[in-house]
Protein backbone atom coordinates (compact mmCIF):
# COMPACT_ATOMS: atom_id res chain seq x y z
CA UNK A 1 0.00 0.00 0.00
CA UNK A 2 1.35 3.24 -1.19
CA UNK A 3 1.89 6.59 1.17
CA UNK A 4 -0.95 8.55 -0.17
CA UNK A 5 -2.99 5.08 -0.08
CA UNK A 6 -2.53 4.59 3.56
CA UNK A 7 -3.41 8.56 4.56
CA UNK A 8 -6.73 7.85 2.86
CA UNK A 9 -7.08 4.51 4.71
CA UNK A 10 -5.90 6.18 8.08
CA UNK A 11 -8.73 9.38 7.35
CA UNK A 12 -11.69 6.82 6.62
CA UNK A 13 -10.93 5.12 10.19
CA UNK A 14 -10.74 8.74 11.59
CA UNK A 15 -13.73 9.80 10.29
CA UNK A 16 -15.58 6.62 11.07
CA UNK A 17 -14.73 6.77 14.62
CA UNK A 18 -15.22 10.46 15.14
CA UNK A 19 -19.17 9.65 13.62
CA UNK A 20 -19.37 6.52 15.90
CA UNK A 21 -18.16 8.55 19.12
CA UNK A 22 -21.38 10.79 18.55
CA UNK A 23 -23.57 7.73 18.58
CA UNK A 24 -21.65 6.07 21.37
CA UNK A 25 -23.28 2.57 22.33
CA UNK A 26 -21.95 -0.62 21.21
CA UNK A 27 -20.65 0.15 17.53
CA UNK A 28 -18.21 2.45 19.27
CA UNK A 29 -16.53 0.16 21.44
CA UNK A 30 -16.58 -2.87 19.14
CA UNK A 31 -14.60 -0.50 16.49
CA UNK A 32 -12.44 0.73 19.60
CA UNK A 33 -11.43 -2.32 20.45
CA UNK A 34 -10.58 -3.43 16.29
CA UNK A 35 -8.06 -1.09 16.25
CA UNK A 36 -6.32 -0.79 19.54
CA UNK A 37 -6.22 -4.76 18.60
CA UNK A 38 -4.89 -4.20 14.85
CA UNK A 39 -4.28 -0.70 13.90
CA UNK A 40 -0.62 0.44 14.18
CA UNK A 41 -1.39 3.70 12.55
CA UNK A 42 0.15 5.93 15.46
CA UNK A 43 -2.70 8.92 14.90
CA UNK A 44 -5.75 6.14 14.41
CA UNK A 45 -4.18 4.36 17.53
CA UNK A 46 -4.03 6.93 19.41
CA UNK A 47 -7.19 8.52 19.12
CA UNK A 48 -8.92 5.19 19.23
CA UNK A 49 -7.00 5.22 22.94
CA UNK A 50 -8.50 8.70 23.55
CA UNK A 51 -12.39 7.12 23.11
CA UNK A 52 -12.01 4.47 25.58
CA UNK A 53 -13.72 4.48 28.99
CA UNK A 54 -11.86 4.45 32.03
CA UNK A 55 -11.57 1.57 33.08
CA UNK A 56 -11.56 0.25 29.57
CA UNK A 57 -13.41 -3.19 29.56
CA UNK A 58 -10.56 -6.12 30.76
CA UNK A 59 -10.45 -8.23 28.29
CA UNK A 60 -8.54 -4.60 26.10
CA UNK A 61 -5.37 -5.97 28.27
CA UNK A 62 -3.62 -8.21 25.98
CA UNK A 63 -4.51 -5.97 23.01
CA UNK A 64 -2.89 -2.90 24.64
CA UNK A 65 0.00 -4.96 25.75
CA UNK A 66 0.44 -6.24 21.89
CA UNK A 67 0.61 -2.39 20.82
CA UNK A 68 2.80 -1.52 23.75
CA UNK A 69 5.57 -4.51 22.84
CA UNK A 70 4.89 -3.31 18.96
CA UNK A 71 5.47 0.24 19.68
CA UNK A 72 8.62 -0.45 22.41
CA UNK A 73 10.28 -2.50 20.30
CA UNK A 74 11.25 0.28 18.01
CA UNK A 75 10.11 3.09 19.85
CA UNK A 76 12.18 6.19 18.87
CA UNK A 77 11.90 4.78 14.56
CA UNK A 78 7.95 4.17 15.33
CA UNK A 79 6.67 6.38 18.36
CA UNK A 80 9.06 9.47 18.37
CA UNK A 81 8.54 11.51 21.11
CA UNK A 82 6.73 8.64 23.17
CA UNK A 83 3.05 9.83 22.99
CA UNK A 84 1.91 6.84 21.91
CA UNK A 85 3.04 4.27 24.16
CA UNK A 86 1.88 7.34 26.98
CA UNK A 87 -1.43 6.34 25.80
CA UNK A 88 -1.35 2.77 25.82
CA UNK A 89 -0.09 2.31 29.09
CA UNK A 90 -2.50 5.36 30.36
CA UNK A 91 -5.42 2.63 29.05
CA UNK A 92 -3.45 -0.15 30.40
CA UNK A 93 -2.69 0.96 34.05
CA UNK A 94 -6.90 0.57 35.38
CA UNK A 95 -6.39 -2.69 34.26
CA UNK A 96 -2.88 -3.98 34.85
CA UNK A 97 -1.85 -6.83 36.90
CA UNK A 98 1.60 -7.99 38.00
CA UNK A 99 2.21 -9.36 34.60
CA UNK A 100 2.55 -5.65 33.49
CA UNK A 101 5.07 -4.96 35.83
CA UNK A 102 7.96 -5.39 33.52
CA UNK A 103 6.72 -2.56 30.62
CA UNK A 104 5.95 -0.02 33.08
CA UNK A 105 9.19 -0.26 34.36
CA UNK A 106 10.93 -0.03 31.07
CA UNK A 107 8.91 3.06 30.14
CA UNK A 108 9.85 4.29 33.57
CA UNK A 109 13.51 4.03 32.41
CA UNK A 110 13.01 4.90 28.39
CA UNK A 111 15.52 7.90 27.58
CA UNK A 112 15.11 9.00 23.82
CA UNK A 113 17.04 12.14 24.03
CA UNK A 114 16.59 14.77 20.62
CA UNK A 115 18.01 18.22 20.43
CA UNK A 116 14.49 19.45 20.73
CA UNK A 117 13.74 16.98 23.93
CA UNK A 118 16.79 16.69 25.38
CA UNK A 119 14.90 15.26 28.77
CA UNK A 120 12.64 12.81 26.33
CA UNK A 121 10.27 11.44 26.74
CA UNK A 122 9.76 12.97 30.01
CA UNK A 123 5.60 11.98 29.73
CA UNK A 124 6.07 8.34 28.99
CA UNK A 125 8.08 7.71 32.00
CA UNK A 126 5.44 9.91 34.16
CA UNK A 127 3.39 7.40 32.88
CA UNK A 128 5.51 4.14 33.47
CA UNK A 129 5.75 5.16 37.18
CA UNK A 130 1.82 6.58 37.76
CA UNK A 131 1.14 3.14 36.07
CA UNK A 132 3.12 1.41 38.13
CA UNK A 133 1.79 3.14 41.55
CA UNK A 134 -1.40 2.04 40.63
CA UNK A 135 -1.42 -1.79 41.27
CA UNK A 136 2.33 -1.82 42.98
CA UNK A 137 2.86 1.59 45.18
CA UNK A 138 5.68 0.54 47.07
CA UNK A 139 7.51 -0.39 44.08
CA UNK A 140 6.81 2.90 42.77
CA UNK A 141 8.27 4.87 45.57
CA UNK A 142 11.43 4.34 44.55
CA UNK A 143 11.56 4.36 41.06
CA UNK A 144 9.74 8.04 41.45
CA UNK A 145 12.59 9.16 43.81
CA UNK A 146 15.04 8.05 41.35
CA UNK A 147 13.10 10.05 38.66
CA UNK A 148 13.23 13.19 41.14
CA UNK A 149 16.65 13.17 41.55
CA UNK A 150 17.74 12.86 37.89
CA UNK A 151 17.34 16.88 36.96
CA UNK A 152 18.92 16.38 33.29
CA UNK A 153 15.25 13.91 32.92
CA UNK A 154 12.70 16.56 33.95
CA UNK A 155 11.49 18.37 30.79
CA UNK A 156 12.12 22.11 30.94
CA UNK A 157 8.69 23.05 29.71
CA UNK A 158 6.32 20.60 31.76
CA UNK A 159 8.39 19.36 34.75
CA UNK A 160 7.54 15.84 34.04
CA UNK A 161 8.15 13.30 34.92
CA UNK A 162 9.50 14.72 38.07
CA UNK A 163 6.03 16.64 38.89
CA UNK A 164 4.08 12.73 38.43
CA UNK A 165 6.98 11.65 40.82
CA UNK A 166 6.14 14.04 43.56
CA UNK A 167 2.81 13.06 43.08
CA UNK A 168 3.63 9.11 43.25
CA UNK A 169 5.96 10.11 46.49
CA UNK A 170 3.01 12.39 48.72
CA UNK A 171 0.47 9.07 47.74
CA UNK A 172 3.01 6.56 49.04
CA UNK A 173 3.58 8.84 52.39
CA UNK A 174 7.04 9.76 51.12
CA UNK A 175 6.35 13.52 52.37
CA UNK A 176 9.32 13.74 54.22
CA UNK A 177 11.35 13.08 51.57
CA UNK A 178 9.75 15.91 49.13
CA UNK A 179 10.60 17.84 52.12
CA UNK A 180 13.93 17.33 52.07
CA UNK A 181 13.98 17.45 48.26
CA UNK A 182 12.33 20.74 48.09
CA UNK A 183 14.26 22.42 50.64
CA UNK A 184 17.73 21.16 49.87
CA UNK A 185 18.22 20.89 45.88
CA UNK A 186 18.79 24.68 44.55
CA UNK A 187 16.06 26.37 42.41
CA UNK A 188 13.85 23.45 40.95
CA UNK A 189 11.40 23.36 38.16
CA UNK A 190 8.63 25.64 38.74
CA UNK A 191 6.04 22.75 38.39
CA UNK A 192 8.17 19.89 40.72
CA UNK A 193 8.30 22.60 43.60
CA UNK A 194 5.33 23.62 43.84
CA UNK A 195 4.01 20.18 43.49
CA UNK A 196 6.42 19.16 46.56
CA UNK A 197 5.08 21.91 48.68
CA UNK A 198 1.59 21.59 48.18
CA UNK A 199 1.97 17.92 49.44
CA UNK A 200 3.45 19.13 53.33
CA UNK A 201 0.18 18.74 54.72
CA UNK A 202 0.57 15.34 56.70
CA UNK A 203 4.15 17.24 58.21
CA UNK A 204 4.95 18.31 61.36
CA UNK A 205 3.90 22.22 61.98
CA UNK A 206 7.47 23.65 62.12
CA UNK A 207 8.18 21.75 59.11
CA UNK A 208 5.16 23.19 57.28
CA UNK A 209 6.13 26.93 58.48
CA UNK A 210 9.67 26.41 57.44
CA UNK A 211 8.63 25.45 54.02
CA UNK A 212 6.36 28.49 53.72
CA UNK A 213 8.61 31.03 54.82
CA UNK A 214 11.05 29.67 52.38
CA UNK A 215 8.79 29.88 49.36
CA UNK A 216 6.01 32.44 50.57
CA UNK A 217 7.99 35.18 48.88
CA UNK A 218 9.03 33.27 45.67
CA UNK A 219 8.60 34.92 41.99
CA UNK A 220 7.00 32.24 40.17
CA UNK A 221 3.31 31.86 40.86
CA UNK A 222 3.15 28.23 39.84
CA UNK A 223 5.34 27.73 43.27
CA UNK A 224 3.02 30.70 45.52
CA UNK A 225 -0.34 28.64 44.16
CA UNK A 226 1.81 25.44 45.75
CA UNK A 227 2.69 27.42 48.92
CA UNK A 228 -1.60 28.36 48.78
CA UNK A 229 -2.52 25.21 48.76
CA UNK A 230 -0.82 23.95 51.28
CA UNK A 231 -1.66 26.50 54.18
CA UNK A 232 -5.33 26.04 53.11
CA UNK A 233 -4.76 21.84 53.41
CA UNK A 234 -3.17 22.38 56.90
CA UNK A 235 -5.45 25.14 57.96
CA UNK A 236 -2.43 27.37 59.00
CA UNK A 237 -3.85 30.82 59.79
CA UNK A 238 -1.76 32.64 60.15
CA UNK A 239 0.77 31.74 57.05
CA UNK A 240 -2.53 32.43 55.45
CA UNK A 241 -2.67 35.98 56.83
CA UNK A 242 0.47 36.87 55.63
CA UNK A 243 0.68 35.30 52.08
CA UNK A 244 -2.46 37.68 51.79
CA UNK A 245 -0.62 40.81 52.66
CA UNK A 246 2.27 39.66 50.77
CA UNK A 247 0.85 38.25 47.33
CA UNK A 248 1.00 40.74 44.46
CA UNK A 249 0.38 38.10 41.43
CA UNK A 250 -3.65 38.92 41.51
CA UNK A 251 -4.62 35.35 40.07
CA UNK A 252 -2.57 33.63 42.76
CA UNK A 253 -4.23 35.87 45.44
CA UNK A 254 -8.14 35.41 44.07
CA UNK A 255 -7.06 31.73 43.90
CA UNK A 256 -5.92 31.62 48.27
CA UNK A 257 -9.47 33.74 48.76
CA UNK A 258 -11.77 31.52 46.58
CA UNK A 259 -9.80 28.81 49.05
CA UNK A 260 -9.93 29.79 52.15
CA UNK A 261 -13.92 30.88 52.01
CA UNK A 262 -14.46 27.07 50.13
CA UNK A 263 -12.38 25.68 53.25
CA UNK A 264 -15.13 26.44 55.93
CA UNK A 265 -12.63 26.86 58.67
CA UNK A 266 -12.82 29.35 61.36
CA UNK A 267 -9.21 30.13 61.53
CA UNK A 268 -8.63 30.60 57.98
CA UNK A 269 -12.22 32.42 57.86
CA UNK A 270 -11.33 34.84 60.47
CA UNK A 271 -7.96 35.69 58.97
CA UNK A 272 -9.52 36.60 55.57
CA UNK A 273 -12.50 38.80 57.41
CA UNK A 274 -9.29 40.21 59.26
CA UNK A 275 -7.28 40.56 55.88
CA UNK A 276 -10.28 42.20 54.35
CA UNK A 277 -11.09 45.27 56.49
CA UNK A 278 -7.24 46.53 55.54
CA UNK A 279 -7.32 46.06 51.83
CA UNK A 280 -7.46 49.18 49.65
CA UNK A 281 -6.37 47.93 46.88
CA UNK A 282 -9.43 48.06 43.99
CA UNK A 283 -8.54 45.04 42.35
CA UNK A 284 -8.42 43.07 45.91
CA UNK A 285 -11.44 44.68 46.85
CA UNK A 286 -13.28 43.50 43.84
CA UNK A 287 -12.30 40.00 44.49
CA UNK A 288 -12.85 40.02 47.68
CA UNK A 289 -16.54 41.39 47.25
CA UNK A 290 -16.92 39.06 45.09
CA UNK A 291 -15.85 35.77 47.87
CA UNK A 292 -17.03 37.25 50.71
CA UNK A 293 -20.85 36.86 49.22
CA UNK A 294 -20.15 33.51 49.55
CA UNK A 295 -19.83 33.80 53.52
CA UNK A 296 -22.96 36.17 54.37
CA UNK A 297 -24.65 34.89 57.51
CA UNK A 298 -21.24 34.01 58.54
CA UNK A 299 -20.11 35.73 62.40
CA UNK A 300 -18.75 39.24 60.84
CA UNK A 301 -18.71 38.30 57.52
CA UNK A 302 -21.64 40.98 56.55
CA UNK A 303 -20.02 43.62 58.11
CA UNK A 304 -16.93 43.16 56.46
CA UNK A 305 -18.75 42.51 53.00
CA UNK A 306 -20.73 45.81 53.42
CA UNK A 307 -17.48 47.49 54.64
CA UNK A 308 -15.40 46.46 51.14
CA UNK A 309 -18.18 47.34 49.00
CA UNK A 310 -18.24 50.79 50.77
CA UNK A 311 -14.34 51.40 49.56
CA UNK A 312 -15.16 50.15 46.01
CA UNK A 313 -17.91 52.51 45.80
CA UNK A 314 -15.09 55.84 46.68
């Protein structure tokens, strides 16, 4: 079959399964399941991976492990850039059993470095060791520490897969080691720290306040939305009270407001009705009006309210 022949075939299966996924119902996932099982096609394949359910139906195992050993066994020549074999073991991890053990693992330590990728392909090992977690956690542990601490693997643009890592590490309880990692290595990806910090909540209190006054003051917002997070998680007041005086990125600050009033807590509510009768600030003000509707009825909160939407009114 010629080039231009096999575009044509490749289009006809796109187009029949993007008609089929409006339908739905059985014809979808009988056609699903003909080409995960026979279709090498790396664009059908992987958008017939995209239209599965989660969990996809068990007896999809052996046909996903088929395309994974197809695809690794020549993966840079037939899956450059890894996206492919993401996606089959993304479909394969619900359903994996201790026989899958091995190809996780190898995606976990698949390096396919490019000039354009030199970390590559950072998203199939996130996947090899979020796989893994799933139906073996404490093998995972390690293999995700040993992803953390490999800094030439972590893409530059996405963080991964040292940001799946983190997340592999906090749902093992491997917090004090994220700890340590966050506190110790010098100026980490955006994306990996704040995904450490946001995962301190289980930590001792001086731990937690150590982290925060490390990081409260930080330029990148992707680590201040971590540093949110985690006072909100741990209910810690008063960090709370500060990073609100101190936060001048105005999506990271609506983000700690819309948290704290979602929280419920008395502490952190009390610190933002505190926080809120200083703020002149129009832009603050307008968020805050906005959140603090959420908390009328609450002890103060109409006062305050009434009070903020006095100083927007100036």
């Amino acid at each position: 079959m010629g080039r231009g022949e096999q575009r044509a075939t490749s289009r006809r299966k796109l187009d029949r399964l993007r008609a089929l996924k409006v339908a739905g119902g059985a014809a979808l996932a009988a056609y699903v399941t003909e080409l995960v099982a026979e279709d090498r096609d790396p664009e059908v394949l992987e958008a017939a991976l995209a239209a599965l359910p989660s969990p996809p139906p068990r007896e999809l195992a052996q046909p996903l492990r088929d395309a994974w050993e197809w695809f690794a066994s020549s993966g840079k020549r037939r899956d450059p850039g890894g996206f492919v074999r993401t996606r089959i073991l993304q479909a394969l991890a619900p359903i994996a059993t201790q026989a899958d053990r091995d190809a996780f693992i190898a995606a976990i330590g698949t390096y396919e470095r490019t000039p354009q990728d030199p970390a590559g392909p950072g998203v199939l090992r996130a996947a090899g060791v979020a796989g893994l977690h799933r139906f073996d956690p404490e093998s995972a542990a390690p293999f995700a520490a040993s992803l953390l601490s490999n800094r030439d693997g972590i893409s530059p643009m996405t963080g991964e897969p040292a940001v799946t890592a983190a997340r592999v590490l906090f749902a093992t309880g491997h917090e004090l080691t994220l700890f340590v990692y966050a506190m110790a290595v010098p100026r980490l990806h955006a994306d990996v720290l704040g995904e450490c910090v946001r995962s301190m909540e289980g930590l001792p209190e001086p731990l937690r306040a150590e982290c925060v006054a490390k990081f409260a003051t930080d330029p990148d917002p992707v680590v201040l939305l971590g540093v949110c997070d985690l006072v909100v998680a741990a209910r810690m007041a008063e960090a709370a009270s500060g990073l609100l005086r101190s936060l001048e990125d105005t999506e990271v600050y609506a983000s700690l407001v819309a948290a704290m009033v979602a929280s419920r807590d008395a502490g952190l509510a009390a610190a933002l009705l505190s926080h809120a009768k200083t703020v002149t600030a129009r832009e603050k003000l307008v968020l805050l009006a906005d959140s603090l509707g959420l908390m009328r009825g609450d002890a103060g909160a109409d006062e305050v309210l009434e009070s903020v939407r006095r100083r927007l009114d100036r």
